[in-house]
Protein backbone atom coordinates (compact mmCIF):
# COMPACT_ATOMS: atom_id res chain seq x y z
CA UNK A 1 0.00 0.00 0.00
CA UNK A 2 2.94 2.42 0.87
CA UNK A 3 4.07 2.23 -2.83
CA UNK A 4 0.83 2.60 -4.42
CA UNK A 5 0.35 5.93 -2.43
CA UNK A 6 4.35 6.64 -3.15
CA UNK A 7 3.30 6.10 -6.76
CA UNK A 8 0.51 8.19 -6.33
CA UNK A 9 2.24 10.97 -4.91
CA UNK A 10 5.20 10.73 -7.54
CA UNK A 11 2.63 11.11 -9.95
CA UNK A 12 0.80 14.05 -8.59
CA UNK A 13 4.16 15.81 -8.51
CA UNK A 14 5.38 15.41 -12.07
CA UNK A 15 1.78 15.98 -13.19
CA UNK A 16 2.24 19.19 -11.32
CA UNK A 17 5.52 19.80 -12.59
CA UNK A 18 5.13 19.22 -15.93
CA UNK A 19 1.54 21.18 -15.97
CA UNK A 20 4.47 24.09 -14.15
CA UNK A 21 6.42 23.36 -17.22
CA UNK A 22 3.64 24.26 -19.63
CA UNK A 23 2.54 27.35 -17.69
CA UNK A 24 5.77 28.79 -18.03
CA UNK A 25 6.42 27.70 -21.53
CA UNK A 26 2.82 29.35 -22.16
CA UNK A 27 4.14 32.29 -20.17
CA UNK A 28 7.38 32.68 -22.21
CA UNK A 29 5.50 32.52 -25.61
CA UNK A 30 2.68 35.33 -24.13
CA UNK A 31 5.43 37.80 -23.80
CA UNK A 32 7.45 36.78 -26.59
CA UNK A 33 4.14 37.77 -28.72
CA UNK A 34 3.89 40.57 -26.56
CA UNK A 35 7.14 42.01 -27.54
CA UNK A 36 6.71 41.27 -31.10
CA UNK A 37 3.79 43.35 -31.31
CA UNK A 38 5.52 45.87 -29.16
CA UNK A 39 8.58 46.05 -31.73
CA UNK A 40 5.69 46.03 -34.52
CA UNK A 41 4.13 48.89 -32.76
CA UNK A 42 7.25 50.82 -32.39
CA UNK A 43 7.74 50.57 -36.27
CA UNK A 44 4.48 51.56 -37.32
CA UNK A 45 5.26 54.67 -35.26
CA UNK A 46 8.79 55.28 -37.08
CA UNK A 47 7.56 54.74 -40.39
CA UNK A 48 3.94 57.15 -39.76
CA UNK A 49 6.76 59.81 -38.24
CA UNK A 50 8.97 59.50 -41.39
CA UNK A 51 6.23 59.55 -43.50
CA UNK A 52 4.60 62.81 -42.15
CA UNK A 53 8.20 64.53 -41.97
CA UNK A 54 7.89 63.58 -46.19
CA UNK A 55 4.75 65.09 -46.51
CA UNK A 56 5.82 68.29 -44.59
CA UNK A 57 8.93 68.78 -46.63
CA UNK A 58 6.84 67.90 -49.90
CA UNK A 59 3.99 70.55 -49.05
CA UNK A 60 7.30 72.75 -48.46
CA UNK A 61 8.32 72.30 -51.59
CA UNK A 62 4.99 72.44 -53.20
CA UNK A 63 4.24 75.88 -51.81
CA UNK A 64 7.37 77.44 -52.94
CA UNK A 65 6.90 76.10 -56.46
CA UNK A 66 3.86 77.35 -56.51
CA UNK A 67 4.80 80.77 -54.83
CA UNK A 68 7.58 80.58 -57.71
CA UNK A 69 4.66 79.73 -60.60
CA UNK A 70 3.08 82.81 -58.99
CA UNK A 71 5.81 85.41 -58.92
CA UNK A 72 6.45 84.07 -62.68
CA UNK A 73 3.19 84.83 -63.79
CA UNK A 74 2.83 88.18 -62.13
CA UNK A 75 6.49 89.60 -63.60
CA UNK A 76 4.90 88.24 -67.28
CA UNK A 77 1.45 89.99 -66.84
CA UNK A 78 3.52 93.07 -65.45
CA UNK A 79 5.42 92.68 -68.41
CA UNK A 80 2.07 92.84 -71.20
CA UNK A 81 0.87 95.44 -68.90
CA UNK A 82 3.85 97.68 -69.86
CA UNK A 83 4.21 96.06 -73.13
CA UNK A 84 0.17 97.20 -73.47
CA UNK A 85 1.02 100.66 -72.32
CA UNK A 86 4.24 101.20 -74.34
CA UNK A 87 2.06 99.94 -77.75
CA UNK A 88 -0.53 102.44 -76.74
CA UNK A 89 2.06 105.05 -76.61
CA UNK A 90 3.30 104.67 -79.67
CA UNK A 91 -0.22 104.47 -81.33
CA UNK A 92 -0.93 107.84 -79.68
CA UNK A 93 2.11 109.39 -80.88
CA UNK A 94 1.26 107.75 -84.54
CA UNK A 95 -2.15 109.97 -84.61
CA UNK A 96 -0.77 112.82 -83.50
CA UNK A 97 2.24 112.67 -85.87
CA UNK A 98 -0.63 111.98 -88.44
CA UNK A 99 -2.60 115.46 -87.58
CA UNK A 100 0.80 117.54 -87.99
């Protein structure tokens, strides 16, 4: 009888051991997914920071070029303007070189 209940008890324990085993192993693998979504996480965060920094030097760029498009175009309409005024001018001075 005193080796059925030593078997018993032997039993018990490496049931209990081994179910220790697999709590820990289940442990280990809970925060070795935990950390792999952590390091995940940590990436999405780098790559949404690089990507706005590209977007805020791209609308930099954007709005010079088009401050640049829009200096362009007002020199050229200043330039018809006095092109406009210098033909009128001349047309002026045509007529009244024409009534002399």
């Amino acid at each position: 009888m005193k080796h059925t209940y030593l078997a018993i008890f032997t039993l018990a324990a490496a049931l209990v051991g081994g179910c220790d085993k697999d709590k820990a192993a289940i442990e280990e693998n809970k925060e070795a997914a935990k950390q792999a979504i952590d390091t995940r996480k940590d990436a999405v965060d780098t790559a949404a920071a690089a990507a706005k920094k590209r977007t805020d030097v791209d609308a930099t760029v954007d709005k010079a070029r088009i401050e640049a498009n829009q200096e362009a175009a007002q020199a050229q309409l200043d330039a018809d303007k006095k092109k406009v005024e210098a033909a009128a001018k001349a047309e002026k001075a045509r007529v009244d070189a024409e009534k002399k």
